[in-house]
Protein backbone atom coordinates (compact mmCIF):
# COMPACT_ATOMS: atom_id res chain seq x y z
CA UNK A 1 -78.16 -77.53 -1.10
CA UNK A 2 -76.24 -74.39 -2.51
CA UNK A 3 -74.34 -71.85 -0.21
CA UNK A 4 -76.81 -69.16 -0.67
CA UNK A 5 -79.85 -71.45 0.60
CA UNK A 6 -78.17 -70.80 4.03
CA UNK A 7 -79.15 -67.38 4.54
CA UNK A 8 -82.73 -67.79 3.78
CA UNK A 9 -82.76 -71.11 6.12
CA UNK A 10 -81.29 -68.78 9.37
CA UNK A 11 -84.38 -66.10 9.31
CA UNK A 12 -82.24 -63.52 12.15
CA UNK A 13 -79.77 -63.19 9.11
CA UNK A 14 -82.70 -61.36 7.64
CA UNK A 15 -82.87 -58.86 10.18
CA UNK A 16 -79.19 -58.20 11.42
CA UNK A 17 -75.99 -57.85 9.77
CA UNK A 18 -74.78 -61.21 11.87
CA UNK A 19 -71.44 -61.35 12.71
CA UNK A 20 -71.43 -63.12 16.14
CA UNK A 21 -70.83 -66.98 14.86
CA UNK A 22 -67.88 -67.07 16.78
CA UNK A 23 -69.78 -66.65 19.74
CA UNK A 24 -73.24 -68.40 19.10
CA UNK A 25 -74.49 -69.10 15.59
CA UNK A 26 -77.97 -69.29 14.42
CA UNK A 27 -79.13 -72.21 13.95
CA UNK A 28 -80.37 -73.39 10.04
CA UNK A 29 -84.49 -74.40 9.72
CA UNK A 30 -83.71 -77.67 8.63
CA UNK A 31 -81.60 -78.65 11.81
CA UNK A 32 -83.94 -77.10 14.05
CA UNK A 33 -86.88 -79.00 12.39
CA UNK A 34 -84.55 -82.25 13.05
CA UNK A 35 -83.77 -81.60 16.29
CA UNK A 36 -87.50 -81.37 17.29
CA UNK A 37 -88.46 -84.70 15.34
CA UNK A 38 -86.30 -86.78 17.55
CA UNK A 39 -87.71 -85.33 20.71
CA UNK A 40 -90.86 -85.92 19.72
CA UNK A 41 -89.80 -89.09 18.50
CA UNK A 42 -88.23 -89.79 21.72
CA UNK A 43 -91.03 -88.32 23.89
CA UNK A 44 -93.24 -90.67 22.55
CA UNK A 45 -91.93 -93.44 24.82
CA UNK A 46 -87.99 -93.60 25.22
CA UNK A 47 -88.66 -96.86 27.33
CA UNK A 48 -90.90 -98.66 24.60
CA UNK A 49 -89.44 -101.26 22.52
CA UNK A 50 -87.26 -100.36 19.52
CA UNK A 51 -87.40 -96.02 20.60
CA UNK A 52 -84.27 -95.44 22.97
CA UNK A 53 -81.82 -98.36 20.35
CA UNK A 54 -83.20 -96.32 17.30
CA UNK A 55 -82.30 -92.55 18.49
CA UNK A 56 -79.35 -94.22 20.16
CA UNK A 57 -78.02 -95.05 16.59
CA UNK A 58 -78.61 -92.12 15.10
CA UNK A 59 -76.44 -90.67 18.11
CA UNK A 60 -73.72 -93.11 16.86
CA UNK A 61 -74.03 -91.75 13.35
CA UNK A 62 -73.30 -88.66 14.03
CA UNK A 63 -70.05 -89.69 15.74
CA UNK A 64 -69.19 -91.28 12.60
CA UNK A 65 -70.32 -87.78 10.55
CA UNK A 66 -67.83 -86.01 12.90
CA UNK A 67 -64.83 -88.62 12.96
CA UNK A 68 -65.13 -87.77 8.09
CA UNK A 69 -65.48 -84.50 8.89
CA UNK A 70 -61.88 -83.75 10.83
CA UNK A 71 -60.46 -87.22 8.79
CA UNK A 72 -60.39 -89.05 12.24
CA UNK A 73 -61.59 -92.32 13.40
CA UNK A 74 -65.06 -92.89 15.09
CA UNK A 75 -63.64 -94.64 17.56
CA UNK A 76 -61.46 -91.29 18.77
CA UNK A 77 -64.27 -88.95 19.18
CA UNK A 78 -66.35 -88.55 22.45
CA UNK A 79 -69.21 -86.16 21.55
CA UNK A 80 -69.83 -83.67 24.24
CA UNK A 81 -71.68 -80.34 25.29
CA UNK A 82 -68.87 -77.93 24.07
CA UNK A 83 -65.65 -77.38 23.60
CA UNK A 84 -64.52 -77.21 27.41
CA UNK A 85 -64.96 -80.60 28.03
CA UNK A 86 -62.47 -82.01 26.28
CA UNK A 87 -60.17 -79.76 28.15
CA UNK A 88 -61.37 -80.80 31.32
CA UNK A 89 -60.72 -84.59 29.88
CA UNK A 90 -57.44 -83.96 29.63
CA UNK A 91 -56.32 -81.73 32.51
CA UNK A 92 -57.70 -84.08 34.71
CA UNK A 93 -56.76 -87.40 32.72
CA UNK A 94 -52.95 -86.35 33.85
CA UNK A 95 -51.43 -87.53 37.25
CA UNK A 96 -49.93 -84.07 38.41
CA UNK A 97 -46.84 -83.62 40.52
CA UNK A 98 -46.14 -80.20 41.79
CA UNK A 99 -43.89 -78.36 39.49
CA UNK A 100 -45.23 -80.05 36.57
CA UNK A 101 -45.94 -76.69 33.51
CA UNK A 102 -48.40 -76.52 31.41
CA UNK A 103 -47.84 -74.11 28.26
CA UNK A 104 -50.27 -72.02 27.21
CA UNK A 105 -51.20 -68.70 24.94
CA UNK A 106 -51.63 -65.52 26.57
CA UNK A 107 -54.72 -65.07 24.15
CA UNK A 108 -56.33 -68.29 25.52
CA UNK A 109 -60.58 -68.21 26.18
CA UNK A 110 -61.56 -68.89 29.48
CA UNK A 111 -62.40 -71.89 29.15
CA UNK A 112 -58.66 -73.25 28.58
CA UNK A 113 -57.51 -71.18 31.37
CA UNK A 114 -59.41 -71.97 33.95
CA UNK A 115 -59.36 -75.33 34.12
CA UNK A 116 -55.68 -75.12 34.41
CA UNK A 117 -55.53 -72.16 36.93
CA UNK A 118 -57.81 -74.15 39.30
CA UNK A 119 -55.29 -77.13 38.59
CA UNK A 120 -52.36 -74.59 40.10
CA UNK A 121 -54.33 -74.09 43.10
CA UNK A 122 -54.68 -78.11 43.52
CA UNK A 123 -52.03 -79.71 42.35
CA UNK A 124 -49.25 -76.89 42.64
CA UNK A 125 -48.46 -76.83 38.53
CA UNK A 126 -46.78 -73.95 37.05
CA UNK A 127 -48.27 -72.33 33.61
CA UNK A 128 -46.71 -70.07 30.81
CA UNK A 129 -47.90 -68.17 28.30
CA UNK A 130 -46.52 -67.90 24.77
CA UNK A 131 -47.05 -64.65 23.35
CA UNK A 132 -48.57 -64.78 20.35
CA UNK A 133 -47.34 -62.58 17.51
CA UNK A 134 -47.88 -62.10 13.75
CA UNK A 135 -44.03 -62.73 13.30
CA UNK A 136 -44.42 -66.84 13.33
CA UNK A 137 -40.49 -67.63 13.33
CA UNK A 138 -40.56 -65.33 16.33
CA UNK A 139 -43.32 -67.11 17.86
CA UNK A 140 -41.63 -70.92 17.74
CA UNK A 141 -38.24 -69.31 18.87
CA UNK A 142 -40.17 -68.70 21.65
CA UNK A 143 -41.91 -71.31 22.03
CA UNK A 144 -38.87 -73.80 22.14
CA UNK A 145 -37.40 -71.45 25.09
CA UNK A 146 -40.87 -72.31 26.90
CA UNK A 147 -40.63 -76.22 26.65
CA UNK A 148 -38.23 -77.79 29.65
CA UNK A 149 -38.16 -81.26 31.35
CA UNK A 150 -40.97 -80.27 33.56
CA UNK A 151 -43.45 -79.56 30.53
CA UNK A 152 -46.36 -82.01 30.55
CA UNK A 153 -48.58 -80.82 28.06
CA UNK A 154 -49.27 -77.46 25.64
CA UNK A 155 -52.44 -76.37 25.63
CA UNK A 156 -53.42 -73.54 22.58
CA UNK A 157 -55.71 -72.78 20.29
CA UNK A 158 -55.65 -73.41 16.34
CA UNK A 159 -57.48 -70.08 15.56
CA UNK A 160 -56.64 -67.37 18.28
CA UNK A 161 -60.16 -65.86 19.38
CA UNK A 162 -58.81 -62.41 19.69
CA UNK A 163 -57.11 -61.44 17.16
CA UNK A 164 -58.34 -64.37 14.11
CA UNK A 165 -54.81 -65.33 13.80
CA UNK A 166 -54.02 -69.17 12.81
CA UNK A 167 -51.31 -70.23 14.61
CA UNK A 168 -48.93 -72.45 13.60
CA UNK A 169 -50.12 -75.23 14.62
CA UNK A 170 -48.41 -78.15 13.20
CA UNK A 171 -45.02 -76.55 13.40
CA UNK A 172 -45.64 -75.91 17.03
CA UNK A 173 -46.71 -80.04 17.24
CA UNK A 174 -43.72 -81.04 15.46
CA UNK A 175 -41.48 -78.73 18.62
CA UNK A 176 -43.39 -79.97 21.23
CA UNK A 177 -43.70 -83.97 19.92
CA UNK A 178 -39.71 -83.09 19.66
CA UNK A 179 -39.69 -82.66 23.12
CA UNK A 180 -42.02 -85.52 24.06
CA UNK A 181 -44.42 -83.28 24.88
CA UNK A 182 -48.08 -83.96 24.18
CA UNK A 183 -50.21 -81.07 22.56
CA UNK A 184 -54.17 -80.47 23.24
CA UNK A 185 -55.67 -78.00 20.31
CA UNK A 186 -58.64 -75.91 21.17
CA UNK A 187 -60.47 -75.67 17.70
CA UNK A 188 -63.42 -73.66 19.15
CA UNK A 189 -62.47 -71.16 16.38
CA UNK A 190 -61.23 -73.05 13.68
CA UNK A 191 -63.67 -75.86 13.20
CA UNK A 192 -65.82 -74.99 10.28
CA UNK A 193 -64.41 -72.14 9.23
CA UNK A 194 -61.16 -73.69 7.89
CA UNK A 195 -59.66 -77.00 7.46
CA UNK A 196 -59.03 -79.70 10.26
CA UNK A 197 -57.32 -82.26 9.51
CA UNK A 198 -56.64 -84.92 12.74
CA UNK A 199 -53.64 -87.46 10.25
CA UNK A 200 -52.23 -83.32 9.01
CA UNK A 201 -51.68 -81.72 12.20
CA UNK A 202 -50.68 -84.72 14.11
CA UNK A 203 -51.90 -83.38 17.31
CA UNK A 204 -52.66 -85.72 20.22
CA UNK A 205 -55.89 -84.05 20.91
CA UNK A 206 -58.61 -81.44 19.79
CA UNK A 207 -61.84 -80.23 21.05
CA UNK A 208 -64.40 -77.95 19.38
CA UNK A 209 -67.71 -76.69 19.74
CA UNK A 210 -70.65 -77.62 17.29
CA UNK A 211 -72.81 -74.31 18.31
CA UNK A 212 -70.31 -72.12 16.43
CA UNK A 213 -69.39 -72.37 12.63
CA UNK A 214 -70.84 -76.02 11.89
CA UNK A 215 -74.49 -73.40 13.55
CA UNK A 216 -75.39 -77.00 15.29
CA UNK A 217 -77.72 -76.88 18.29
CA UNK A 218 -76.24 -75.34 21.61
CA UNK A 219 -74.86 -77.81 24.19
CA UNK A 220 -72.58 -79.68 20.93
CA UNK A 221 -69.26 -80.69 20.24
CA UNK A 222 -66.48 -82.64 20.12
CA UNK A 223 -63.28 -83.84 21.43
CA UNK A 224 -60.80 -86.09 19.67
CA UNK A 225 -58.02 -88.52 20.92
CA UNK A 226 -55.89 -89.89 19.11
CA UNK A 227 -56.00 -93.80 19.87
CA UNK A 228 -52.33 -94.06 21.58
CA UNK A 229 -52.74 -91.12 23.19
CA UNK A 230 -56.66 -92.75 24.64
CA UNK A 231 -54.73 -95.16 27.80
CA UNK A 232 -52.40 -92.63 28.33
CA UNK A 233 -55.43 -89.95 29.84
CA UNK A 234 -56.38 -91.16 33.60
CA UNK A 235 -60.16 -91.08 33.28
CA UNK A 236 -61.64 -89.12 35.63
CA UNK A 237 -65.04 -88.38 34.06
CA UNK A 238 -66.52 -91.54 33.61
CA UNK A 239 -69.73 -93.77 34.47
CA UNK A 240 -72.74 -95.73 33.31
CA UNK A 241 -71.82 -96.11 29.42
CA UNK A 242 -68.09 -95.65 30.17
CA UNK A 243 -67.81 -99.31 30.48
CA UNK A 244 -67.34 -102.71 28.41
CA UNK A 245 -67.68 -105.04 31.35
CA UNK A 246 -68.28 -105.07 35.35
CA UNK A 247 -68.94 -106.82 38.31
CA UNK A 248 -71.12 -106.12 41.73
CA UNK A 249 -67.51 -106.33 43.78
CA UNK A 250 -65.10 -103.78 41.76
CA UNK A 251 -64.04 -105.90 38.89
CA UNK A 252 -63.75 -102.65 35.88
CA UNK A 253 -62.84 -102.94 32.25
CA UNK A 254 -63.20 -99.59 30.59
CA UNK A 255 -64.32 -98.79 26.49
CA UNK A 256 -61.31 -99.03 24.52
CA UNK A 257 -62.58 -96.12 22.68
CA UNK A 258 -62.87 -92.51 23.38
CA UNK A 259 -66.32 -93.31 24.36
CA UNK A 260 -64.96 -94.22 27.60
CA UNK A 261 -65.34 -90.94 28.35
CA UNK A 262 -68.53 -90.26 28.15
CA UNK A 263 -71.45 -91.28 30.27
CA UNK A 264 -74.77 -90.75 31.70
CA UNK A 265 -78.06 -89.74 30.49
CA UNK A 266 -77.50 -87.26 26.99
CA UNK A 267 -79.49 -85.18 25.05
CA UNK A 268 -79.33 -87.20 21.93
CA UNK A 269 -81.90 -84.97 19.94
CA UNK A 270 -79.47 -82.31 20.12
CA UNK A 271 -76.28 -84.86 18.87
CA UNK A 272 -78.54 -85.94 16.26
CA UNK A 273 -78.99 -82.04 15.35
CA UNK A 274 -75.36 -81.78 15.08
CA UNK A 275 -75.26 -84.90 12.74
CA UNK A 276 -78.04 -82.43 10.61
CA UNK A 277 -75.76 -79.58 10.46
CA UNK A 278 -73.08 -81.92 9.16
CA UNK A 279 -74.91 -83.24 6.51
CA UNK A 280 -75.38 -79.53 5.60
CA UNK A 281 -72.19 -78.31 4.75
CA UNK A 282 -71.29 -81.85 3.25
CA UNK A 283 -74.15 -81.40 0.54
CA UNK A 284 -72.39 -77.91 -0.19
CA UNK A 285 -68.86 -79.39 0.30
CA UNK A 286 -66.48 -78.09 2.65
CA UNK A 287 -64.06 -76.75 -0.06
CA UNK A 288 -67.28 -74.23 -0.89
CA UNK A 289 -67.67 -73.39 2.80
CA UNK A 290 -63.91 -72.72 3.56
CA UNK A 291 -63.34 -70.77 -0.34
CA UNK A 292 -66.51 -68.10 0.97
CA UNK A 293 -65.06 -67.86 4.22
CA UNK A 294 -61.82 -66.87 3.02
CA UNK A 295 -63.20 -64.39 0.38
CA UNK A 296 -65.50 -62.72 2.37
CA UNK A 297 -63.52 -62.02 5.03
CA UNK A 298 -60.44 -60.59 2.94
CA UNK A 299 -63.67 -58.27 1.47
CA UNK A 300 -64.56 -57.23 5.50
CA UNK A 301 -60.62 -56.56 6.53
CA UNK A 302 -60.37 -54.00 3.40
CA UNK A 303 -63.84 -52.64 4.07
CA UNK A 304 -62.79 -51.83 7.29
CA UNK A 305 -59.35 -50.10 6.89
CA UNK A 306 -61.88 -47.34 4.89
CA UNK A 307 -63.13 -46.22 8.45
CA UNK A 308 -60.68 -43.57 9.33
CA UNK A 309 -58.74 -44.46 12.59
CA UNK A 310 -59.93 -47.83 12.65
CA UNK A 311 -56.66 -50.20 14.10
CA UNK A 312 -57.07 -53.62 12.92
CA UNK A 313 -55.51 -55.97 14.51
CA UNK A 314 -55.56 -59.45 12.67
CA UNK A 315 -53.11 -60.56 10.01
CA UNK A 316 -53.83 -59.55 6.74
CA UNK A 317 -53.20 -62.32 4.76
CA UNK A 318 -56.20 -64.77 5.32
CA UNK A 319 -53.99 -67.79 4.87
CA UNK A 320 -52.26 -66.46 8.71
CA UNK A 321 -55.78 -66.00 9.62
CA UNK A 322 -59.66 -67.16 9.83
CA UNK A 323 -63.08 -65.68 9.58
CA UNK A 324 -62.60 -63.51 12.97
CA UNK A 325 -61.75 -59.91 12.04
CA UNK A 326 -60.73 -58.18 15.37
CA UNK A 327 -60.45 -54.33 15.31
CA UNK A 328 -60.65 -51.35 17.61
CA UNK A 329 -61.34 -47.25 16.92
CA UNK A 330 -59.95 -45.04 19.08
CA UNK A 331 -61.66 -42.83 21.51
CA UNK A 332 -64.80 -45.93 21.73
CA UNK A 333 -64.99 -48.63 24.05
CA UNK A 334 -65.68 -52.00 23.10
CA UNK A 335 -69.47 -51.91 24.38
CA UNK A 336 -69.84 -48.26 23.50
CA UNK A 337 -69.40 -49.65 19.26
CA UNK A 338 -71.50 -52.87 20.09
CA UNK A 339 -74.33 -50.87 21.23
CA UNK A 340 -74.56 -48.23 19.05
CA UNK A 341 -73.89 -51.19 16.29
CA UNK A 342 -76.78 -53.15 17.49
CA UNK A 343 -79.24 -49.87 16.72
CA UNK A 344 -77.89 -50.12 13.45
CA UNK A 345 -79.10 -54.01 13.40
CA UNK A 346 -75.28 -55.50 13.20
CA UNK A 347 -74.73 -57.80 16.08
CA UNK A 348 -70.59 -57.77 16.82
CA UNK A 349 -68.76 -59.22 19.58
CA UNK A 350 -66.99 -57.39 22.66
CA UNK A 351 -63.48 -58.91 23.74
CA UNK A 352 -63.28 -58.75 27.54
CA UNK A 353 -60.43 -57.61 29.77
CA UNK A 354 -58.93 -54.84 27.61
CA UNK A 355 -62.50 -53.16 26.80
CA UNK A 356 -61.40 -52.07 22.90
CA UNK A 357 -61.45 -54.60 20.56
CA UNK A 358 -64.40 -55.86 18.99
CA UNK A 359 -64.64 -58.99 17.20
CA UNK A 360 -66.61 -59.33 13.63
CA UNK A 361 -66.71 -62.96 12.53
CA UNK A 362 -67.81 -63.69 8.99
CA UNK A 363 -69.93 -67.19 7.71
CA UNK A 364 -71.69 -67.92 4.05
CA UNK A 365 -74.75 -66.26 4.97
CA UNK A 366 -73.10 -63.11 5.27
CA UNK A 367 -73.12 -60.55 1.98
CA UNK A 368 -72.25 -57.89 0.76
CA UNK A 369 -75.00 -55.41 2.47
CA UNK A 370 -74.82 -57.18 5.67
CA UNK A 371 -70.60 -55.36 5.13
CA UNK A 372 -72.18 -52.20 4.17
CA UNK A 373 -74.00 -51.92 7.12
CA UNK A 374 -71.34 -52.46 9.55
CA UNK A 375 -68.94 -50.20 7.82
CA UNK A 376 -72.12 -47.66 8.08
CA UNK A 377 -72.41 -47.81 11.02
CA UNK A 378 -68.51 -47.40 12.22
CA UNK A 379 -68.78 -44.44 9.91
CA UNK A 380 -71.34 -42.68 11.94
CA UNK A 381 -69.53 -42.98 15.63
């Protein structure tokens, strides 16, 4: 498979200028089509002989497909429905005493804030917010002020969803580990679109979504711990499959896996989809992927600063960045651009809260016109 066989395999790319990955990708023919063979497959009779243990390992596989992909071991992945589980693992893997702090971003999606706000409410923890910044030395001086003896974990995301910046994420490891500090990495925005590397960053855990830039079937993902850190969570969220042995009087011995956190009845057709997507972008080789990314979007941030008045707001060097290009033009609100965009077939992003920015996120099946068309259309407001 080449790069450019991706655009003609996602048929909406054909219609709209797509830059909404970073929200919800479309999905490539080939992993729909393999997603539907293993329903049918499984349909058929998931309680006949030989069906449920066959799907089942293909469900494995893809565990194994996701483990190469991030250089991690199988055995530290739990494959879930999206990227907030794994946050939820861990916030509620930790025995809380009031006081306790969890560090955050101030840029953080909702769905690693509100896990932990709820936890304030329960369990009387404190949070704070790092402000994220382009200036990075600024950012870790910062940082280092936040950490204190009542810090029990950092919570942040690799690839900052509102602004496209890559934090520093293995410097801001190396502070916290420093401190004895455990770090969780949200990689809803980084995985696919540039490198992850579980033995390189060092981080004690990760989660990520499969439904964004790996375009795998919605309700995917992953979350990753590393194998000391796997005893050291309090499982909360287990059951039926969490298990190696027990008895009918109490008598528990959980997985010594990450698996242990998983459980119940899945959707394995849609796992097995994920394991498609994989294959994918392995054919191409990730090196390809990441090289486009990188190019294209360097192409969209200078297309953009053509539009007169238009503020852009991520770093300009992609290396401090990713394939989100956040931007705002004054005297338009966020949903006034995204509709009038959307008439112009480009489908954008809105960021909520401040009502401005928009967010433009750029894959492989993006090209040159599909840039033409959004810097059209900004033209035209």
């Amino acid at each position: 498979m080449e790069l450019s066989a991706i655009r003609h395999l996602t048929p909406i790319t054909q219609e709209y200028a797509y830059f909404q990955t970073s929200g919800f990708s479309p999905k490539m023919e080939p992993v729909i089509a393999e997603m539907a063979r293993w329903a049918r497959y499984h349909n058929a009779g998931a309680a006949a002989p030989g069906v449920h243990e066959k799907i089942l390992a293909e469900f494995e596989t893809t565990r194994e497909k996701v483990a190469r992909s991030i250089n991690a071991d199988s055995a530290e992945i739990v494959l879930g429905e999206n990227t907030t589980i794994g946050i939820n693992i861990v916030a509620n893997g930790i025995d809380w005493q009031p006081g306790d702090t969890v560090i955050l971003s101030d840029k953080e999606h909702p769905g690693n804030r509100i896990p932990w706000y709820s936890h304030v409410r329960r369990y009387g923890i404190e949070l704070r917010f790092l402000h994220v910044v382009h200036e990075e030395e600024r950012m870790l001086e910062q940082f280092e002020r936040l950490l204190d003896a009542r810090a029990r974990i950092v919570s942040i995301s690799h690839v900052c969803r509102r602004t496209g910046q890559r934090l520093p994420a293995r410097a801001l490891i190396d502070i916290a580990h420093a401190r004895g500090v455990p770090v969780l990495l949200d990689g809803a925005q980084a995985y696919g679109a540039i490198p992850v590397d579980m033995r390189a960053l060092d981080c004690d855990f990760y989660t990520f979504s499969g439904h964004k830039y790996i375009m795998a079937p919605q309700g995917t993902g992953g979350f990753y711990a590393r194998r000391d850190r796997i005893p050291w969570l309090k499982p909360s969220w287990i059951g039926s499959h969490s298990q190696k042995e027990f008895d009918l009087v109490g008598g528990l011995t959980l997985l010594d896996e990450a698996k242990r956190f998983e459980f119940g009845t899945r959707n394995l057709a849609d796992q097995v989809g994920f394991g498609k997507a994989l294959d994918c972008w392995a054919e191409i080789g990730w090196e390809n992927v990441f090289a486009y990314i990188g190019r294209y979007t360097d192409r969209a941030k200078a297309a953009l600063q053509t539009v007169p008045g238009l503020v852009l707001h991520t770093p300009l060097p992609y290396e401090k960045s990713s394939g989100i290009v956040t931007f705002s033009l004054p005297g338009h609100t966020s949903a006034e651009i995204q509709q009038h965009l959307q008439q112009e077939k480009v489908l954008v992003a809105p960021l909520e809260l401040d009502g401005v920015m928009i967010r433009v996120s750029t894959h492989v099946f993006n090209n040159e016109d599909d840039l033409e068309r959004l810097v059209s259309g900004l033209m035209k407001m």
